[in-house]
N, C-alpha and C. Protein backbone atom coordinates (compact mmCIF):
# COMPACT_ATOMS: atom_id res chain seq x y z
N UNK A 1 -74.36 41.85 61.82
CA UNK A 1 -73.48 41.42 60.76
C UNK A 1 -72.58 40.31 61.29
N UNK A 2 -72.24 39.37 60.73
CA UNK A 2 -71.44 38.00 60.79
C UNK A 2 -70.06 39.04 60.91
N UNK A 3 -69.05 38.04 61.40
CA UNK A 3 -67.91 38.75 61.26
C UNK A 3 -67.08 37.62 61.92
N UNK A 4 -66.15 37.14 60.57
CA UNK A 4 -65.42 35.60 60.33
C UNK A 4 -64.50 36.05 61.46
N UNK A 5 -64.14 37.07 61.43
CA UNK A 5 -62.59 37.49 61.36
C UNK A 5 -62.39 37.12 63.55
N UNK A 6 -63.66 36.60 64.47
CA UNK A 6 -63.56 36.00 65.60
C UNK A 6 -63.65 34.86 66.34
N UNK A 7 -62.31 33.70 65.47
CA UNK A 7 -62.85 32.74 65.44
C UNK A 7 -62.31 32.30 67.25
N UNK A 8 -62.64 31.52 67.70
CA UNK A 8 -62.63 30.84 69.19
C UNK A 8 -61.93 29.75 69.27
N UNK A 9 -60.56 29.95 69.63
CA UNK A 9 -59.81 29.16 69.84
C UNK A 9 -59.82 28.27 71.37
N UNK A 10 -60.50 28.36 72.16
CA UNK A 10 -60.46 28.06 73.55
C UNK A 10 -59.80 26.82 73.73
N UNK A 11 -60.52 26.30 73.13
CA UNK A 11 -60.60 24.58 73.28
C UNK A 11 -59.01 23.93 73.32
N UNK A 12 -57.94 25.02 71.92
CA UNK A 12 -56.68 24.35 71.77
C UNK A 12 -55.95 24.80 72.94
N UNK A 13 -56.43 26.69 73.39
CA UNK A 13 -55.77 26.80 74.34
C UNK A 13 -55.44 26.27 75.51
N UNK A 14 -56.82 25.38 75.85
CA UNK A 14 -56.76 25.09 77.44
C UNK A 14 -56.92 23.41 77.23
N UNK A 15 -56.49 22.89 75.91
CA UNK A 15 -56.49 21.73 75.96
C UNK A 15 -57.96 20.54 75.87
N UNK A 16 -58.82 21.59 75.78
CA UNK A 16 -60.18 21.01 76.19
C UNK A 16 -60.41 19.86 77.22
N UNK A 17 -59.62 21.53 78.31
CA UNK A 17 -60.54 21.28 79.92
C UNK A 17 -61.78 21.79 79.72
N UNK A 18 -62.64 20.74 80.84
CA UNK A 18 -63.86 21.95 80.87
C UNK A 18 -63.66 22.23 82.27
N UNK A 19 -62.30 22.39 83.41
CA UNK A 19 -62.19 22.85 84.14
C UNK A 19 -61.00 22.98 84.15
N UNK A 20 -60.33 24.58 84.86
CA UNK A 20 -58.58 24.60 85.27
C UNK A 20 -59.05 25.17 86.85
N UNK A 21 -58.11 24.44 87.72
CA UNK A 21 -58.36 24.98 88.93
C UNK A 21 -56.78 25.01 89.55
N UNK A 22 -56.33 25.78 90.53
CA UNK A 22 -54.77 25.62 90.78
C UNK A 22 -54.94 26.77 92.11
N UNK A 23 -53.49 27.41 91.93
CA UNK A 23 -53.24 28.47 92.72
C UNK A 23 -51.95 29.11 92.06
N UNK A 24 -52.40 30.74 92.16
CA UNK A 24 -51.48 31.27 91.42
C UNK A 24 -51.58 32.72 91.96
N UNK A 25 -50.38 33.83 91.60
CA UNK A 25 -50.69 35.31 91.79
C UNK A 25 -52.07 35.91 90.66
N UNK A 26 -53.06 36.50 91.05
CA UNK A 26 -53.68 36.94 90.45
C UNK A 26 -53.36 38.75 90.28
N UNK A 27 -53.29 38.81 88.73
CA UNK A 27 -52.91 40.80 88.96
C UNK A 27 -53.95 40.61 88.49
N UNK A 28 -54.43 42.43 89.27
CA UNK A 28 -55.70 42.72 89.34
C UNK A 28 -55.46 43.93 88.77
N UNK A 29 -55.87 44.52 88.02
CA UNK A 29 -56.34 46.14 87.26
C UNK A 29 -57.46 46.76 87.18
N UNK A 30 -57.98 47.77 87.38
CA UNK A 30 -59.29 48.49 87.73
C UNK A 30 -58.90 49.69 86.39
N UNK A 31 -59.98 49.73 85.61
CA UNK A 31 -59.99 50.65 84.86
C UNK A 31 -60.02 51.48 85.15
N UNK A 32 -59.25 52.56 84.25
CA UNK A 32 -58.37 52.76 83.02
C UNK A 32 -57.25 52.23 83.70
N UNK A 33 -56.97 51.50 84.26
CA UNK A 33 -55.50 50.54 84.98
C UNK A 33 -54.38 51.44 85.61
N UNK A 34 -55.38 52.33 86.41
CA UNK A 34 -54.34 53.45 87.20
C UNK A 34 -54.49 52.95 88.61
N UNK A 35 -55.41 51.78 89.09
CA UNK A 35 -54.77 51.03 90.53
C UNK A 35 -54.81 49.94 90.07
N UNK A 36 -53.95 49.07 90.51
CA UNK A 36 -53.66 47.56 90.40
C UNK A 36 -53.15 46.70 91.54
N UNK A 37 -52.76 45.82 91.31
CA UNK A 37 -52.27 45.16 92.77
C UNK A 37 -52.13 43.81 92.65
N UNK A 38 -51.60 42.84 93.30
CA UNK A 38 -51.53 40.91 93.24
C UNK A 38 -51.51 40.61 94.39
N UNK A 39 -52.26 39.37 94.12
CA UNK A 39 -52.56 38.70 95.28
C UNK A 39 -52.69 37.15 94.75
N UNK A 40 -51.82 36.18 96.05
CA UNK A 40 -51.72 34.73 95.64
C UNK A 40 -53.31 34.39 95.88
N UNK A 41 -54.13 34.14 94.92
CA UNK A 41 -55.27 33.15 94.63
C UNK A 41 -55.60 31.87 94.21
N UNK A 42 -56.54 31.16 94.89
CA UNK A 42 -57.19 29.91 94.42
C UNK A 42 -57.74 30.15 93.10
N UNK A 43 -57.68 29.45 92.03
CA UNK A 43 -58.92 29.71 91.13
C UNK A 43 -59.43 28.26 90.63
N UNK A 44 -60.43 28.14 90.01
CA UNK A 44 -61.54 27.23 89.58
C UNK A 44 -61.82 27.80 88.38
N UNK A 45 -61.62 27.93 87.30
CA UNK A 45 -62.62 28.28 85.98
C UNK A 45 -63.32 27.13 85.44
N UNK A 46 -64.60 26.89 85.31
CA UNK A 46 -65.40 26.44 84.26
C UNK A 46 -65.88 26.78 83.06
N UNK A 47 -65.50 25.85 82.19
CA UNK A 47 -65.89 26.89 80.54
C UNK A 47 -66.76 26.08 79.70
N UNK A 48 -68.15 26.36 79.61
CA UNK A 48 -68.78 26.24 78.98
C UNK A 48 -69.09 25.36 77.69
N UNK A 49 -69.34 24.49 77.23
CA UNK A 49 -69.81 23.59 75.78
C UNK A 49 -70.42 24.89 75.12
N UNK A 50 -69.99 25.78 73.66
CA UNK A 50 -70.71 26.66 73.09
C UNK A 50 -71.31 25.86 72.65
N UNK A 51 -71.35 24.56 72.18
CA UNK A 51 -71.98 23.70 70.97
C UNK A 51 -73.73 23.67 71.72
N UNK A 52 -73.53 23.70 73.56
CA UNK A 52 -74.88 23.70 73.65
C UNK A 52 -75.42 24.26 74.36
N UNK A 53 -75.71 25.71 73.88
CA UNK A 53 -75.99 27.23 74.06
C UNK A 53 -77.40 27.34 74.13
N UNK A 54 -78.28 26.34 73.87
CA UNK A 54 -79.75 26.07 74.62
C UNK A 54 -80.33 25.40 75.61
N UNK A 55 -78.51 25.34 76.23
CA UNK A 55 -78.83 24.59 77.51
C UNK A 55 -79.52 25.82 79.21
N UNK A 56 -80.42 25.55 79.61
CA UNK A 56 -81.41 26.75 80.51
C UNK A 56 -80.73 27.12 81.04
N UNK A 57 -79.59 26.26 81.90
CA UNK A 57 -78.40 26.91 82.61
C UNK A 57 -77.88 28.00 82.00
N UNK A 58 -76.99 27.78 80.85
CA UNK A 58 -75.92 28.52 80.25
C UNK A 58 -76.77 29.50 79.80
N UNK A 59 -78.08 29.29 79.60
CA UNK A 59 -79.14 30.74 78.64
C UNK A 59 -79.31 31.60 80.14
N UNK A 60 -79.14 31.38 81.40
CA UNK A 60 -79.37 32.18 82.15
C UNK A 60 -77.88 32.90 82.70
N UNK A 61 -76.94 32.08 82.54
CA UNK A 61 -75.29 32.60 83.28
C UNK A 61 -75.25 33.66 81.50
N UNK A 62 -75.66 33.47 80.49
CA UNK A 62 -75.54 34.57 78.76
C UNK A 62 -75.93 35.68 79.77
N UNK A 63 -76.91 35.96 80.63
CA UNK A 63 -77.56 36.90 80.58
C UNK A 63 -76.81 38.21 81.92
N UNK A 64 -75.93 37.54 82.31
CA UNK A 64 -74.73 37.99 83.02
C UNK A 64 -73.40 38.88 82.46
N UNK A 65 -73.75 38.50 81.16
CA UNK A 65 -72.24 38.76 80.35
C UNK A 65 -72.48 40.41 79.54
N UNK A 66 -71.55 40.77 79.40
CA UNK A 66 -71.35 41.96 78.72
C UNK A 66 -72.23 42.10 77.61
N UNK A 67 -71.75 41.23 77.09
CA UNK A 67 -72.60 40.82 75.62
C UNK A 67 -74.08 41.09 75.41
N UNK A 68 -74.43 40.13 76.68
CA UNK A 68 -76.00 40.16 76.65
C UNK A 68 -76.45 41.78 77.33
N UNK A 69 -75.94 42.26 78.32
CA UNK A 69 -76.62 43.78 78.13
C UNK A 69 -76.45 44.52 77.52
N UNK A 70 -75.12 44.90 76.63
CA UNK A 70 -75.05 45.83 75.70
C UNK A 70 -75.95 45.19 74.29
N UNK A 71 -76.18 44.46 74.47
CA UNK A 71 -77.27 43.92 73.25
C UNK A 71 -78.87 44.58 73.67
N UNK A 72 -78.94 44.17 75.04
CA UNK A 72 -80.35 44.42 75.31
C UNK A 72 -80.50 46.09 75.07
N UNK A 73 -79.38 46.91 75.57
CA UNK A 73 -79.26 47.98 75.57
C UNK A 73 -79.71 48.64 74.28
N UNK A 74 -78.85 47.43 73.24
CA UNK A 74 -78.92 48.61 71.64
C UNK A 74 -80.17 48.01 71.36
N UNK A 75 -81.57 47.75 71.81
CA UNK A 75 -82.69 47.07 71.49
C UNK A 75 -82.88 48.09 72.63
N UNK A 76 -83.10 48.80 72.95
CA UNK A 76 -83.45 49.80 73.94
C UNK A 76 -84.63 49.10 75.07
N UNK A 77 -84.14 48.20 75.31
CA UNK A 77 -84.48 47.27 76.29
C UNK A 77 -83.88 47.73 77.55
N UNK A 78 -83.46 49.10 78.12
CA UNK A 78 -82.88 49.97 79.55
C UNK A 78 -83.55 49.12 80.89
N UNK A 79 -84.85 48.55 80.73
CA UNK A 79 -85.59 47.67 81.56
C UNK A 79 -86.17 46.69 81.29
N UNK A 80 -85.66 45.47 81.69
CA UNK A 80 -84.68 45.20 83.00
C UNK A 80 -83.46 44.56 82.49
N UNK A 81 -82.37 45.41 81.98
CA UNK A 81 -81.17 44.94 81.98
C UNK A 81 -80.63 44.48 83.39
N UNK A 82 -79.91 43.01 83.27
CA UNK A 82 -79.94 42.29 84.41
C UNK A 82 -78.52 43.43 85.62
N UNK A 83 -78.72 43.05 86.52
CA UNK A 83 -78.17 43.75 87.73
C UNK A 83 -77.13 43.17 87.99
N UNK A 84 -75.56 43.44 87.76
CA UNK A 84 -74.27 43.17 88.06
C UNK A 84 -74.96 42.88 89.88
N UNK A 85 -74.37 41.18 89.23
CA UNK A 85 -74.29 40.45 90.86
C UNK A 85 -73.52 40.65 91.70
N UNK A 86 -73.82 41.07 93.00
CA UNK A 86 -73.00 41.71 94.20
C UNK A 86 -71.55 40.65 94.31
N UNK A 87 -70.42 41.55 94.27
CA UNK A 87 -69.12 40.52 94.42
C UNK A 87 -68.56 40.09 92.73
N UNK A 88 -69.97 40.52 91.66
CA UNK A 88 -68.80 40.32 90.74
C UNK A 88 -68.00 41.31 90.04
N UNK A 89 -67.07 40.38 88.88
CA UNK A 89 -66.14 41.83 88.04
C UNK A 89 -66.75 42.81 87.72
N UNK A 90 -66.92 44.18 88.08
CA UNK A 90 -67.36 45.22 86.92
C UNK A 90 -66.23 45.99 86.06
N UNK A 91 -65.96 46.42 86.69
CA UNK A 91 -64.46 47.60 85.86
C UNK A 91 -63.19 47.11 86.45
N UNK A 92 -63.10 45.83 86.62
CA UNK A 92 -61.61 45.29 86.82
C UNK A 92 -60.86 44.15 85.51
N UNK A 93 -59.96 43.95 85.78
CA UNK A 93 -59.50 42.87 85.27
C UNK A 93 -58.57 42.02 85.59
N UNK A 94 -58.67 40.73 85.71
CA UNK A 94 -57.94 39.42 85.79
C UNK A 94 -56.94 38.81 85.42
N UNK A 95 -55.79 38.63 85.57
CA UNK A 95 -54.78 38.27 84.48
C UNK A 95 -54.60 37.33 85.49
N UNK A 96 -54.21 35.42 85.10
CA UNK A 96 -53.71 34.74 85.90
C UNK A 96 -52.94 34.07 85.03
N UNK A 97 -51.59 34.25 85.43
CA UNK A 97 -50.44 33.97 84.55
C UNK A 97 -50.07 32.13 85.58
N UNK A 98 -50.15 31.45 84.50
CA UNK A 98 -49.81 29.99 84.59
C UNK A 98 -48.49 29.81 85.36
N UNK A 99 -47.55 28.54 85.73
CA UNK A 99 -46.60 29.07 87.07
C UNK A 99 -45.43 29.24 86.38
N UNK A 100 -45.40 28.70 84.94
CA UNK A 100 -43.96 28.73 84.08
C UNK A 100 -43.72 29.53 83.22
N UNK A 101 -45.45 31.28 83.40
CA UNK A 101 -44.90 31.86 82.71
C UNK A 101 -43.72 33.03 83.41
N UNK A 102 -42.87 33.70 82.40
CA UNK A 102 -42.13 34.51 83.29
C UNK A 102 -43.14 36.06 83.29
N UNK A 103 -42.31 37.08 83.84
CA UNK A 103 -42.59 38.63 83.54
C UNK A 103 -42.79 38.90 82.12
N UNK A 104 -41.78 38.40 81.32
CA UNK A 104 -41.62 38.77 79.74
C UNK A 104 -42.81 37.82 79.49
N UNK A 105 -43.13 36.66 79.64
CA UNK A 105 -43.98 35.64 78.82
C UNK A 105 -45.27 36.28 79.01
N UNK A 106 -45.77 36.93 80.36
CA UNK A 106 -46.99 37.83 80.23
C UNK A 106 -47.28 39.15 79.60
N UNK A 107 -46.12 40.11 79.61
CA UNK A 107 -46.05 41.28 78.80
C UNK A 107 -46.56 40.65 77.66
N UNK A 108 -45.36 39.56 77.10
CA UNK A 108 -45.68 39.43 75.40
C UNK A 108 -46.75 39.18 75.34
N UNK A 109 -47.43 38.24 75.79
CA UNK A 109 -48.92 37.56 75.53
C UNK A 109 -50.15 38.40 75.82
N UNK A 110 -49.89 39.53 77.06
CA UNK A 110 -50.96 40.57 76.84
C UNK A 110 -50.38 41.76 75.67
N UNK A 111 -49.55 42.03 75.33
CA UNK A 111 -49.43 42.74 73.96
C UNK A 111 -49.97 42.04 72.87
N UNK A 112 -49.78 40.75 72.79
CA UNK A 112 -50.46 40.25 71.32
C UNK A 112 -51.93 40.24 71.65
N UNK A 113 -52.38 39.86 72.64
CA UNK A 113 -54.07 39.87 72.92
C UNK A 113 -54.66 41.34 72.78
N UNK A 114 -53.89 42.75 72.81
CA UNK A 114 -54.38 43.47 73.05
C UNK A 114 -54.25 43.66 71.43
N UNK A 115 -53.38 43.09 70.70
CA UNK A 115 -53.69 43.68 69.16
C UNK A 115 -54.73 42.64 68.55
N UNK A 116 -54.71 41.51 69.27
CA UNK A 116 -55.81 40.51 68.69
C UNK A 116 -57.04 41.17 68.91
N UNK A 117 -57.35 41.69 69.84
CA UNK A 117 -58.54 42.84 70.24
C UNK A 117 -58.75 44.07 69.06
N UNK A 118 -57.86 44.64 69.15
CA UNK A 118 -57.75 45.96 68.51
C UNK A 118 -58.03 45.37 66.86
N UNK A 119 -57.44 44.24 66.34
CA UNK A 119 -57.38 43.82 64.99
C UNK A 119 -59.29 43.35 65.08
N UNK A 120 -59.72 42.38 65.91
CA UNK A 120 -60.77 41.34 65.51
C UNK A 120 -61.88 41.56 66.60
N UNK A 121 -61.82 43.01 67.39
CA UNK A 121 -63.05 42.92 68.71
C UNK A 121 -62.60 41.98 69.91
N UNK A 122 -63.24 42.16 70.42
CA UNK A 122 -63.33 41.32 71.70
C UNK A 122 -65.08 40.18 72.05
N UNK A 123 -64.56 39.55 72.22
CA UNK A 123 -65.93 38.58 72.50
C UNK A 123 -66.19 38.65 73.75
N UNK A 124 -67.56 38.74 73.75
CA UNK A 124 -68.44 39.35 75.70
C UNK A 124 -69.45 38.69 75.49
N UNK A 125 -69.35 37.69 74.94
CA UNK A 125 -70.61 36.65 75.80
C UNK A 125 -72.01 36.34 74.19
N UNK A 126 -72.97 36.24 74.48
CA UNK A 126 -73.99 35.79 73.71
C UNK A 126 -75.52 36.20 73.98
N UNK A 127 -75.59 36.64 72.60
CA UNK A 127 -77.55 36.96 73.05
C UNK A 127 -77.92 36.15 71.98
N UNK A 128 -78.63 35.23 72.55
CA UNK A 128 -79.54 34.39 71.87
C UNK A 128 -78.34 32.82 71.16
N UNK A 129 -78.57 32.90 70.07
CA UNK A 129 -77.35 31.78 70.05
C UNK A 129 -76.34 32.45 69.03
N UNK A 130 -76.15 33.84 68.79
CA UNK A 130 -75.03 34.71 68.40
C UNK A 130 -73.75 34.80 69.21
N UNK A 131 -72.88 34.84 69.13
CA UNK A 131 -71.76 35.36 69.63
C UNK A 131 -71.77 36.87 69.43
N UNK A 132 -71.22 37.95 70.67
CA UNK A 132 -71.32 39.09 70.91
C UNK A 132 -69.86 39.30 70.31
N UNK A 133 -69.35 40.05 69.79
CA UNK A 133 -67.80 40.83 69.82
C UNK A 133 -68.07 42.07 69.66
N UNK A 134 -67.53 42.81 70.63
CA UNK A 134 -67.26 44.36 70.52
C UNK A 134 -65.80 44.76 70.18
N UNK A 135 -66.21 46.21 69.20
CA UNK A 135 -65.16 46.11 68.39
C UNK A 135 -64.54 47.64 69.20
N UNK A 136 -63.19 47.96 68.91
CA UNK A 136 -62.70 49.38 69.69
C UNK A 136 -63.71 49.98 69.47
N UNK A 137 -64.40 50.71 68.48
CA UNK A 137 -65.56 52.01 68.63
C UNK A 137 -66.73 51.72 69.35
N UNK A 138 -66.64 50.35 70.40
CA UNK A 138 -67.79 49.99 70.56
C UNK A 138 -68.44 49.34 70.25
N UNK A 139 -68.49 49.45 68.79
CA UNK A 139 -70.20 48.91 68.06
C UNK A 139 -69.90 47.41 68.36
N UNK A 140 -70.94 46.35 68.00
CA UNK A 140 -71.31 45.37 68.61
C UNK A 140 -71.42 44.42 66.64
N UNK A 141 -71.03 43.33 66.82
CA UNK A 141 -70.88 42.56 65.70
C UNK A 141 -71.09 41.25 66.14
N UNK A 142 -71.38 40.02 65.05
CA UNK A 142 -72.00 39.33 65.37
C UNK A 142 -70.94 38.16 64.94
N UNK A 143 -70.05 36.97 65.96
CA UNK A 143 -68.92 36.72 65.60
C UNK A 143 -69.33 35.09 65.38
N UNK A 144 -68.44 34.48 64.67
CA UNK A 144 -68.73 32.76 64.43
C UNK A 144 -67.33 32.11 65.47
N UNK A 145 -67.93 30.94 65.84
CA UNK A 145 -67.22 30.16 66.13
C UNK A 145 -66.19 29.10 65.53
């Protein structure tokens, strides 16, 4: 099912870089977020052109993402869902707060993301040239850009 209600703002957020690289504290959380911890990190993000989602590259880094195995999964496709690459995220999470935000400027901004979640799913990536969003119960919906 289509579902308007995830639209993808990236582009205004980050200015349409297709790279941010710096150094900053990274907090780290391990689900259900009962250990955590920071540490000053390098980072590099690269973000993707969705516009060209048939590019062989990007159809093989889809097949990495959340998205694409819980898809393969509900297609009872159990083999060969691809194999979490040694060294990456599984049950953690990332927060890298920019250098001018404060304590309060990250609280607020992960409270509104967590109701932007809770209101509209979360987006995990792409099977095929769909957008994935999973919604709190799980289930899996099919989101526009």
């Amino acid at each position: 099912m289509k579902d308007d209600r995830s639209q993808i703002y990236l582009g205004e957020c980050v200015e349409e870089r297709k790279t941010i690289i710096g150094v900053t504290s990274a907090f780290v959380m391990e689900y259900p977020g009962t250990r955590s911890g920071s540490r000053l990190c390098d980072y590099n993000l690269t973000f993707y052109d969705p516009v060209f989602y048939d590019d062989p590259d990007q159809l093989e880094k889809n097949k990495e993402t959340r998205g694409y195995r819980e898809m393969e999964r509900s297609r009872g496709k159990f083999v060969p869902v691809p194999v979490i690459a040694n060294g990456a995220l599984i049950n953690e999470l990332i927060v890298l707060a920019g250098a001018e935000m404060s304590a309060s400027d990250v609280v607020h901004t992960l409270r509104n993301f967590a109701d932007e979640i809770e209101k509209n799913g979360l987006w995990i990536g792409r099977y095929g040239n769909d957008i994935i969003v999973e919604n709190m119960d799980r289930t899996l919906t099919v989101g526009v850009e």
